[in-house]
N, C-alpha and C. Protein backbone atom coordinates (compact mmCIF):
# COMPACT_ATOMS: atom_id res chain seq x y z
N UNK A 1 0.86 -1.17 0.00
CA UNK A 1 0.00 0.00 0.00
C UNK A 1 0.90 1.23 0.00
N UNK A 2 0.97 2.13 -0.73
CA UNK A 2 1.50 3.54 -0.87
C UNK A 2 1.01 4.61 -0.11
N UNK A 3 1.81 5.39 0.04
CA UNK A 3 1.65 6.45 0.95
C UNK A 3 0.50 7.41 0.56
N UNK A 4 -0.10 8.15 1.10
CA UNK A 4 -1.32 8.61 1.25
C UNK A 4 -1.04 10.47 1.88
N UNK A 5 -0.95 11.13 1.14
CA UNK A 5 -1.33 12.30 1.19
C UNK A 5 -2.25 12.61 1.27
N UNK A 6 -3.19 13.69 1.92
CA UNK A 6 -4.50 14.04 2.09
C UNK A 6 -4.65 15.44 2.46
N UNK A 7 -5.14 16.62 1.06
CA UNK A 7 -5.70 17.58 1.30
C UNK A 7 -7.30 17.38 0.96
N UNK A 8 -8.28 17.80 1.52
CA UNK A 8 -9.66 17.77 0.98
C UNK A 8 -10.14 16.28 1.89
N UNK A 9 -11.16 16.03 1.32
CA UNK A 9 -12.07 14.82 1.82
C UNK A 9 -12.74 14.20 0.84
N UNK A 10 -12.93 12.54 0.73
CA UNK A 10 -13.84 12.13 -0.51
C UNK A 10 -14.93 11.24 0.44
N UNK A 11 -16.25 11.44 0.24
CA UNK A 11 -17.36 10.39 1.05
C UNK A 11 -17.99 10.39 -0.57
N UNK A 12 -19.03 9.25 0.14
CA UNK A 12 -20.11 9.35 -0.82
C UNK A 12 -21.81 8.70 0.07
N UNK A 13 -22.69 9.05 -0.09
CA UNK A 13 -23.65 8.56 0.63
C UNK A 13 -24.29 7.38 0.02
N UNK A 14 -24.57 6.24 0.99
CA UNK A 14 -25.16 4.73 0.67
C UNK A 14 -26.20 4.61 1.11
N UNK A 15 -27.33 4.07 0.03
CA UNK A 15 -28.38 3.54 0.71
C UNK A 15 -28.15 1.80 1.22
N UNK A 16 -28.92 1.93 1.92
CA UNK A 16 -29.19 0.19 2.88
C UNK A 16 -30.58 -0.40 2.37
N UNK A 17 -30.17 -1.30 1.72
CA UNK A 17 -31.83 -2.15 1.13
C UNK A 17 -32.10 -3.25 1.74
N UNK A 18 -33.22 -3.70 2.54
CA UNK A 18 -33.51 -4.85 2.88
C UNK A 18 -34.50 -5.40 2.30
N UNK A 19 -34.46 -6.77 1.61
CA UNK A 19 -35.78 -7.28 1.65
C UNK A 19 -35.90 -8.71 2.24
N UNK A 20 -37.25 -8.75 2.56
CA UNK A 20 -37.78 -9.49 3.58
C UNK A 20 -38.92 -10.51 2.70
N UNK A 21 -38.76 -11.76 2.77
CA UNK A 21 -40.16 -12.61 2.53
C UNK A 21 -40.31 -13.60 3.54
N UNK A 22 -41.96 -13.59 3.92
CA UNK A 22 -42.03 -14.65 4.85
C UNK A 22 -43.68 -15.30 4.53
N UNK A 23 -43.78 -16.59 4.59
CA UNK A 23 -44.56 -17.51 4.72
C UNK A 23 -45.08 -17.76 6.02
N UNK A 24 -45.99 -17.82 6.05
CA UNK A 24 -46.94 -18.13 7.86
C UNK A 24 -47.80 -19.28 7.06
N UNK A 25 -48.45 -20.24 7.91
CA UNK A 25 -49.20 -20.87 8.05
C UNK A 25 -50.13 -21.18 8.82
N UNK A 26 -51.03 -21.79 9.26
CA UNK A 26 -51.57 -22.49 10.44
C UNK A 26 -53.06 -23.74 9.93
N UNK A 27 -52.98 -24.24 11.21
CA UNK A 27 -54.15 -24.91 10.88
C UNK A 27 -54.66 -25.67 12.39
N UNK A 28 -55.83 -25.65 12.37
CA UNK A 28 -56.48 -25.82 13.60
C UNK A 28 -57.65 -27.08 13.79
N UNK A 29 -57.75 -27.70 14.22
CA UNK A 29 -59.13 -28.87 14.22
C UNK A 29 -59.59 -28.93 15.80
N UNK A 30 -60.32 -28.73 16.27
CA UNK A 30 -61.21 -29.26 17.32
C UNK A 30 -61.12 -27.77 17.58
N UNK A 31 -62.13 -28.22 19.46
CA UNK A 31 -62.01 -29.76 19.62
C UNK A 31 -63.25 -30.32 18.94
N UNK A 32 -62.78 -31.57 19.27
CA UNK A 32 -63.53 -32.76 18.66
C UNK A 32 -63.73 -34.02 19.97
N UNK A 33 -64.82 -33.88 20.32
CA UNK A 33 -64.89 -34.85 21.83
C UNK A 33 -63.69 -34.30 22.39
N UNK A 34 -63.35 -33.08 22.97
CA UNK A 34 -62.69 -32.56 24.50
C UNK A 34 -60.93 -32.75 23.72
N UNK A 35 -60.80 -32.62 22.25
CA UNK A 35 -59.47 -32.85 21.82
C UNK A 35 -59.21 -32.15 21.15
N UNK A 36 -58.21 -31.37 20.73
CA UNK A 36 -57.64 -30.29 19.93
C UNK A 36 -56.40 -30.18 19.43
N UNK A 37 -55.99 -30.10 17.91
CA UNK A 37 -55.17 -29.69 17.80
C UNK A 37 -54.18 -28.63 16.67
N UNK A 38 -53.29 -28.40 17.36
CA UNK A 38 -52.98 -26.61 16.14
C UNK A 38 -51.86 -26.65 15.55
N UNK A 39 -51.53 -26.72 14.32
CA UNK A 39 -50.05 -27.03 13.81
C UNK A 39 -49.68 -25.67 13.12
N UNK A 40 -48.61 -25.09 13.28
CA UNK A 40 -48.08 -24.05 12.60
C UNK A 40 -46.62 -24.16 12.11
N UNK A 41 -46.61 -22.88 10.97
CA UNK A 41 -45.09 -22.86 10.58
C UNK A 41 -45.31 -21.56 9.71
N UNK A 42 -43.55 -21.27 9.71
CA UNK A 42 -43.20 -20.51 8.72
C UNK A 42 -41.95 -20.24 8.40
N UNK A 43 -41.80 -19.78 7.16
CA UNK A 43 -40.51 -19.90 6.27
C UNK A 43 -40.28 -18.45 6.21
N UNK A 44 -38.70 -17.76 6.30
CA UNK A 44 -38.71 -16.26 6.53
C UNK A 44 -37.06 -16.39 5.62
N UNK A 45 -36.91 -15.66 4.53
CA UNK A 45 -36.07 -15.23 3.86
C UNK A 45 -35.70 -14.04 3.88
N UNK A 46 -34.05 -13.45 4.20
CA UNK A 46 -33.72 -11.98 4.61
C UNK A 46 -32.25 -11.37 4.22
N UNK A 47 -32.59 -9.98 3.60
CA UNK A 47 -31.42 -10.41 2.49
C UNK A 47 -31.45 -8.52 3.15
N UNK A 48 -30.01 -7.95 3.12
CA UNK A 48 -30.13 -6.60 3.12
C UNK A 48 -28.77 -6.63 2.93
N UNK A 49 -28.21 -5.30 2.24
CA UNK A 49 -26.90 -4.81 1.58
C UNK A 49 -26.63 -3.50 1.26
N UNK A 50 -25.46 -2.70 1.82
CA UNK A 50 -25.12 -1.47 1.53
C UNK A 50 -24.88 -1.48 -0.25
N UNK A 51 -25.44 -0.32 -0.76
CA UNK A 51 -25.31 0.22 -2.45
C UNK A 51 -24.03 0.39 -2.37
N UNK A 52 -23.41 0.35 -3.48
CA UNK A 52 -21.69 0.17 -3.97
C UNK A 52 -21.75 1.91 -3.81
N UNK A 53 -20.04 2.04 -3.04
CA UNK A 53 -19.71 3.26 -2.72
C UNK A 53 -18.92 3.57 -3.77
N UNK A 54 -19.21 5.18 -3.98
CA UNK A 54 -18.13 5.48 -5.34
C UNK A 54 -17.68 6.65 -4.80
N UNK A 55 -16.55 7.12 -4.39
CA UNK A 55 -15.45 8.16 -4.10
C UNK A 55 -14.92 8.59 -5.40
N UNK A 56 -15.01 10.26 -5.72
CA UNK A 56 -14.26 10.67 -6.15
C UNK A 56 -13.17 11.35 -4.96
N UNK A 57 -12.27 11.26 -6.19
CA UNK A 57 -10.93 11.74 -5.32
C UNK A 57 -11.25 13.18 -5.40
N UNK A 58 -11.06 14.21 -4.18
CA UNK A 58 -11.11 15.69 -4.68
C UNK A 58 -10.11 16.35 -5.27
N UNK A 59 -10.11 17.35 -6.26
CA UNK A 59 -8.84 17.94 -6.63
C UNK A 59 -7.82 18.52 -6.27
N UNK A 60 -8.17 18.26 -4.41
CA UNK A 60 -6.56 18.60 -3.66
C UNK A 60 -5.98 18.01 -3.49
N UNK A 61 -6.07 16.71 -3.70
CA UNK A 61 -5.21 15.30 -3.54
C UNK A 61 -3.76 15.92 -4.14
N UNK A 62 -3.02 15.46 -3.51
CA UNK A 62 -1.25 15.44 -3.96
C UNK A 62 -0.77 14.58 -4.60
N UNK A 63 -1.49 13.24 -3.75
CA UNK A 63 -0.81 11.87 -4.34
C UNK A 63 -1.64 11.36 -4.50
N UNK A 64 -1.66 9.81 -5.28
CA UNK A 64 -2.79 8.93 -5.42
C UNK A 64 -3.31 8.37 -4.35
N UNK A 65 -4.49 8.10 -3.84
CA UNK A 65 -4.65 7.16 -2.81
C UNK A 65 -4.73 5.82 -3.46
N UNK A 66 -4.28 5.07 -2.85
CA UNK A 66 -3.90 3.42 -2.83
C UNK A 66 -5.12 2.77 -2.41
N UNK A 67 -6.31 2.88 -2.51
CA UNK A 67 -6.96 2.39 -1.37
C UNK A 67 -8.44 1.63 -2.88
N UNK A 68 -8.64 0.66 -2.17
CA UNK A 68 -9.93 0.29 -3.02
C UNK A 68 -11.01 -0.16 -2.79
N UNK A 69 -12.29 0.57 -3.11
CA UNK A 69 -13.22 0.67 -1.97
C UNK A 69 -14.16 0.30 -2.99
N UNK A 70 -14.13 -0.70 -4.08
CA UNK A 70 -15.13 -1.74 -5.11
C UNK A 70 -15.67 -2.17 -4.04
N UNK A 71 -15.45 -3.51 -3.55
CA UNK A 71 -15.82 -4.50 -2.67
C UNK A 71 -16.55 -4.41 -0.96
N UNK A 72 -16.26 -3.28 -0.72
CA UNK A 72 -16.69 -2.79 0.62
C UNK A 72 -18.18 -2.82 0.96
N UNK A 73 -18.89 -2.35 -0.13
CA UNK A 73 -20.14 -3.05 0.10
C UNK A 73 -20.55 -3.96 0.43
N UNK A 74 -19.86 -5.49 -0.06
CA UNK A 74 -20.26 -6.58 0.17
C UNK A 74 -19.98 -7.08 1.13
N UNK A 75 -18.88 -6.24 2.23
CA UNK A 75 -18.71 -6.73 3.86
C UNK A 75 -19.83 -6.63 4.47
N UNK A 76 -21.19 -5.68 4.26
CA UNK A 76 -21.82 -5.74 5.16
C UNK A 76 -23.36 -6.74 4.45
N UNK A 77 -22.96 -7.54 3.66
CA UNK A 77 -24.25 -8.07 2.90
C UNK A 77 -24.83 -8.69 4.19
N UNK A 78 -26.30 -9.25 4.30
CA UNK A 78 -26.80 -10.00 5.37
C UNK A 78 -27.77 -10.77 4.50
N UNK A 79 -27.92 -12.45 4.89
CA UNK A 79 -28.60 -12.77 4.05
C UNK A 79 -29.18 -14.52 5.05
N UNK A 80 -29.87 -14.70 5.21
CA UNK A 80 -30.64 -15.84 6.17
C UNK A 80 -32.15 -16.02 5.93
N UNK A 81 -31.68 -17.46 6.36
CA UNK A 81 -33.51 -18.37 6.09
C UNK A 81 -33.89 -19.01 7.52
N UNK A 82 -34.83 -19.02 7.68
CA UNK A 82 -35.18 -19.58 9.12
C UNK A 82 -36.91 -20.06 8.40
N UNK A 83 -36.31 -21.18 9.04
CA UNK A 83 -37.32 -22.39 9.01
C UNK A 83 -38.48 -22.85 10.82
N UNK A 84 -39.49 -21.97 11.01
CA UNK A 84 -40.38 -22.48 11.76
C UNK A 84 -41.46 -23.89 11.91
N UNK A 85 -41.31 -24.57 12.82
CA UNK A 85 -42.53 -25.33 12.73
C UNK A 85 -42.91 -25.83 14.01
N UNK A 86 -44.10 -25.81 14.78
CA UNK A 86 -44.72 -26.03 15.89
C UNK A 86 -45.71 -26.79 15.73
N UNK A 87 -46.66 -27.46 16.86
CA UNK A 87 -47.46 -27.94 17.33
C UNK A 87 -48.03 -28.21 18.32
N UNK A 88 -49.15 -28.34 18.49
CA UNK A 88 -49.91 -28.68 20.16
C UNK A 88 -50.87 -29.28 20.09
N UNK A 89 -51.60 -30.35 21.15
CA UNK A 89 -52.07 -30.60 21.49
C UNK A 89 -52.93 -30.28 22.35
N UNK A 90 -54.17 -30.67 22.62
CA UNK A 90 -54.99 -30.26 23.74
C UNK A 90 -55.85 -31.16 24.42
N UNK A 91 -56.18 -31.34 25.70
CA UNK A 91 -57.24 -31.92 25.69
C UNK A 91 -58.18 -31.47 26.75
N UNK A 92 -59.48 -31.73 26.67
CA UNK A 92 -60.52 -30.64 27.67
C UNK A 92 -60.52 -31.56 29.19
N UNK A 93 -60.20 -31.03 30.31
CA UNK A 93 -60.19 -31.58 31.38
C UNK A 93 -61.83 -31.71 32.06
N UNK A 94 -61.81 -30.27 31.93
CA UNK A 94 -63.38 -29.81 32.66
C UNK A 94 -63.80 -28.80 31.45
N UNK A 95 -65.05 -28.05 31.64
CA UNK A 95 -65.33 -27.12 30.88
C UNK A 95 -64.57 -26.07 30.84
N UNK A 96 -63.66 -25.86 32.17
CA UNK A 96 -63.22 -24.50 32.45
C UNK A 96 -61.24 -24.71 32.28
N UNK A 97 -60.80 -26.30 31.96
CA UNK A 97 -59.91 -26.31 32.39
C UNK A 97 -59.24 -27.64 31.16
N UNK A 98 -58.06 -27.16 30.90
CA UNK A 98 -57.63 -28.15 29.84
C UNK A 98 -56.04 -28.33 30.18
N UNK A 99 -55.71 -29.74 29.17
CA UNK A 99 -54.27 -30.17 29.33
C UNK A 99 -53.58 -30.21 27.85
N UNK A 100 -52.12 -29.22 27.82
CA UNK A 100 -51.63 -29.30 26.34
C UNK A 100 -50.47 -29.79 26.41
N UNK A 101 -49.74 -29.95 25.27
CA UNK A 101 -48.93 -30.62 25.11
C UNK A 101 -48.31 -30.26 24.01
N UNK A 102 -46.93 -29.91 23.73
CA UNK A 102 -46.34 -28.83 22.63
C UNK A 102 -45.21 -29.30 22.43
N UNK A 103 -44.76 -29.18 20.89
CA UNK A 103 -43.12 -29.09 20.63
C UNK A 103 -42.94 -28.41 19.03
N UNK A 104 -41.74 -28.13 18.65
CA UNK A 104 -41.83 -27.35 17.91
C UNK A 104 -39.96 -27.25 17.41
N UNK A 105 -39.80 -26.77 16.01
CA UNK A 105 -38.28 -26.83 15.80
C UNK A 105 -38.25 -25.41 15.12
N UNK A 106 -36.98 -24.39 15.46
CA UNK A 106 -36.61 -23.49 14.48
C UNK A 106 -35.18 -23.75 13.82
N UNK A 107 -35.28 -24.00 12.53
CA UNK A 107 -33.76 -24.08 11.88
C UNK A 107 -33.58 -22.83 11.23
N UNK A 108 -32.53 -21.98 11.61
CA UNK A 108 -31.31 -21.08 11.20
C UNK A 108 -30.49 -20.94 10.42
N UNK A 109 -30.32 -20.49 9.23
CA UNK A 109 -29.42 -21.02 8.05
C UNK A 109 -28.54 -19.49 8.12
N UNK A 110 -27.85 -18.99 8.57
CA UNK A 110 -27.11 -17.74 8.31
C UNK A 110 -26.06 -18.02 6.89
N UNK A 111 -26.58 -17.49 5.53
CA UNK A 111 -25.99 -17.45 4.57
C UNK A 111 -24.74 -16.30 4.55
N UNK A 112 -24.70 -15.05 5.36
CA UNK A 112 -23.68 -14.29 5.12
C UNK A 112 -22.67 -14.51 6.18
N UNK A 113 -21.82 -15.88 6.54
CA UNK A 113 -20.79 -16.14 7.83
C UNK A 113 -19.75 -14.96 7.99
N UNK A 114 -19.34 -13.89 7.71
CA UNK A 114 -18.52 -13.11 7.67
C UNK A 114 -18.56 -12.12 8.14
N UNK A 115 -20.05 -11.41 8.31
CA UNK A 115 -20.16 -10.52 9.10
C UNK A 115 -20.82 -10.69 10.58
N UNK A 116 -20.95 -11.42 11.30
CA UNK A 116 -21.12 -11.72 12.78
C UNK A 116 -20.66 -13.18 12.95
N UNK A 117 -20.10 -13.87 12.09
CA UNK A 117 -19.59 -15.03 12.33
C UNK A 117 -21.11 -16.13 12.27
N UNK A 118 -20.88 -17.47 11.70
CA UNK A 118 -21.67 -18.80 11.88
C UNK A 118 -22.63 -18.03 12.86
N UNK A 119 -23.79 -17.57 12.90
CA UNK A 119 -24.84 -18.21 13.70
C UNK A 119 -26.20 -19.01 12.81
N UNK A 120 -25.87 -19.93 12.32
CA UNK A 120 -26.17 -20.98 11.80
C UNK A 120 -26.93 -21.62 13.11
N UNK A 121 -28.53 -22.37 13.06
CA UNK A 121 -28.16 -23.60 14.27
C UNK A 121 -30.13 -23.71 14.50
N UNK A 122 -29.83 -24.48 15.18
CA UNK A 122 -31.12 -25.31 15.14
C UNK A 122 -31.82 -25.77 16.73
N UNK A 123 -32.88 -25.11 17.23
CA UNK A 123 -33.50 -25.73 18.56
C UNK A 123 -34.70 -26.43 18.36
N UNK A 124 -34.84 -27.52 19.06
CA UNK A 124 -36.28 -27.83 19.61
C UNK A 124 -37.04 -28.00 20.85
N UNK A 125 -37.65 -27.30 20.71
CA UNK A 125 -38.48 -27.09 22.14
C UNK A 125 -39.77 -28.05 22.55
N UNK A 126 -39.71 -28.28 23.28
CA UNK A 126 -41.22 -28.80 23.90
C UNK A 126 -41.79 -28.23 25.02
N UNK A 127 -43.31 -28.18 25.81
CA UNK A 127 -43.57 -27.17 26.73
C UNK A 127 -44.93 -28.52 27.34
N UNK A 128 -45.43 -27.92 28.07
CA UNK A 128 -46.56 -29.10 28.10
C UNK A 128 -47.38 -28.44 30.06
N UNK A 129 -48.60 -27.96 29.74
CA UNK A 129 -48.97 -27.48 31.30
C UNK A 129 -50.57 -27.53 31.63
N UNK A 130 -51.16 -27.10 32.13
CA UNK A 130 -52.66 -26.82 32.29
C UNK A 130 -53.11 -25.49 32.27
N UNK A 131 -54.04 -25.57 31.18
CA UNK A 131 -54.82 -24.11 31.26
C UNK A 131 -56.20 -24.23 32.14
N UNK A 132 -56.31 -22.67 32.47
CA UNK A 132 -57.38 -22.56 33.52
C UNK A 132 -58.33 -21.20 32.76
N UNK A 133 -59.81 -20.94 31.97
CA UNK A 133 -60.30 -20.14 31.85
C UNK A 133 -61.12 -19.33 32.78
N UNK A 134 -61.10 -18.13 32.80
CA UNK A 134 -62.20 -17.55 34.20
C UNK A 134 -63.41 -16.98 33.40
């Protein structure tokens, strides 16, 4: 890299674009004789990226700047899929009072590893308690 003289200043202003798609689902049956149950999901695609920066050099420059600022945009690309899917169970105890039963997976796909590092990754949960209506 060469030395760098600097009279004046060069910026340039960037827009930030995100776009976003997401899929929801659901679906529900009962109850049916004191039984119920609710399955959901959804699929979420997410993509956002600084616009390519273009510097002119100003005409007080002395020397060349060495510096190359093509690619800089694409340090901050962001780009991930996440995969939802749940379920529950139910069943009617009393009129006023029921028992559920739940589990459910989210998978994480982080496509841009470079700017916050791998968070890639995958949980599944289960839950399971008694509801009480008043």
């Amino acid at each position: 890299m060469g030395a760098y003289e600097h009279f004046g200043s060069a910026s340039d202003v960037v827009d930030y674009e995100t776009e976003v798609t997401t899929f929801h689902w659901g679906a529900e049956l009962g109850p049916v004789r004191g039984w119920g149950l609710t399955l959901e999901g959804a699929w979420t695609r997410s993509m956002g990226s600084f616009s390519t920066i273009d510097l002119e050099l100003p005409h007080e420059v002395v020397a060349i700047a060495d510096y190359d600022f093509s690619e800089v945009n694409t340090l901050s690309d962001l780009e991930y899929t996440q995969l939802e899917f749940h379920g529950r169970g139910t069943r009617d105890l009393t009129e006023n009072t029921s028992f559920y039963v739940g589990a459910g997976v989210v998978d994480f796909d982080d496509d841009a590893v470079w700017v916050y590092g791998n968070l890639s990754g995958s949980v599944v949960y289960t839950r399971a308690g008694i509801e009480a209506s008043f």
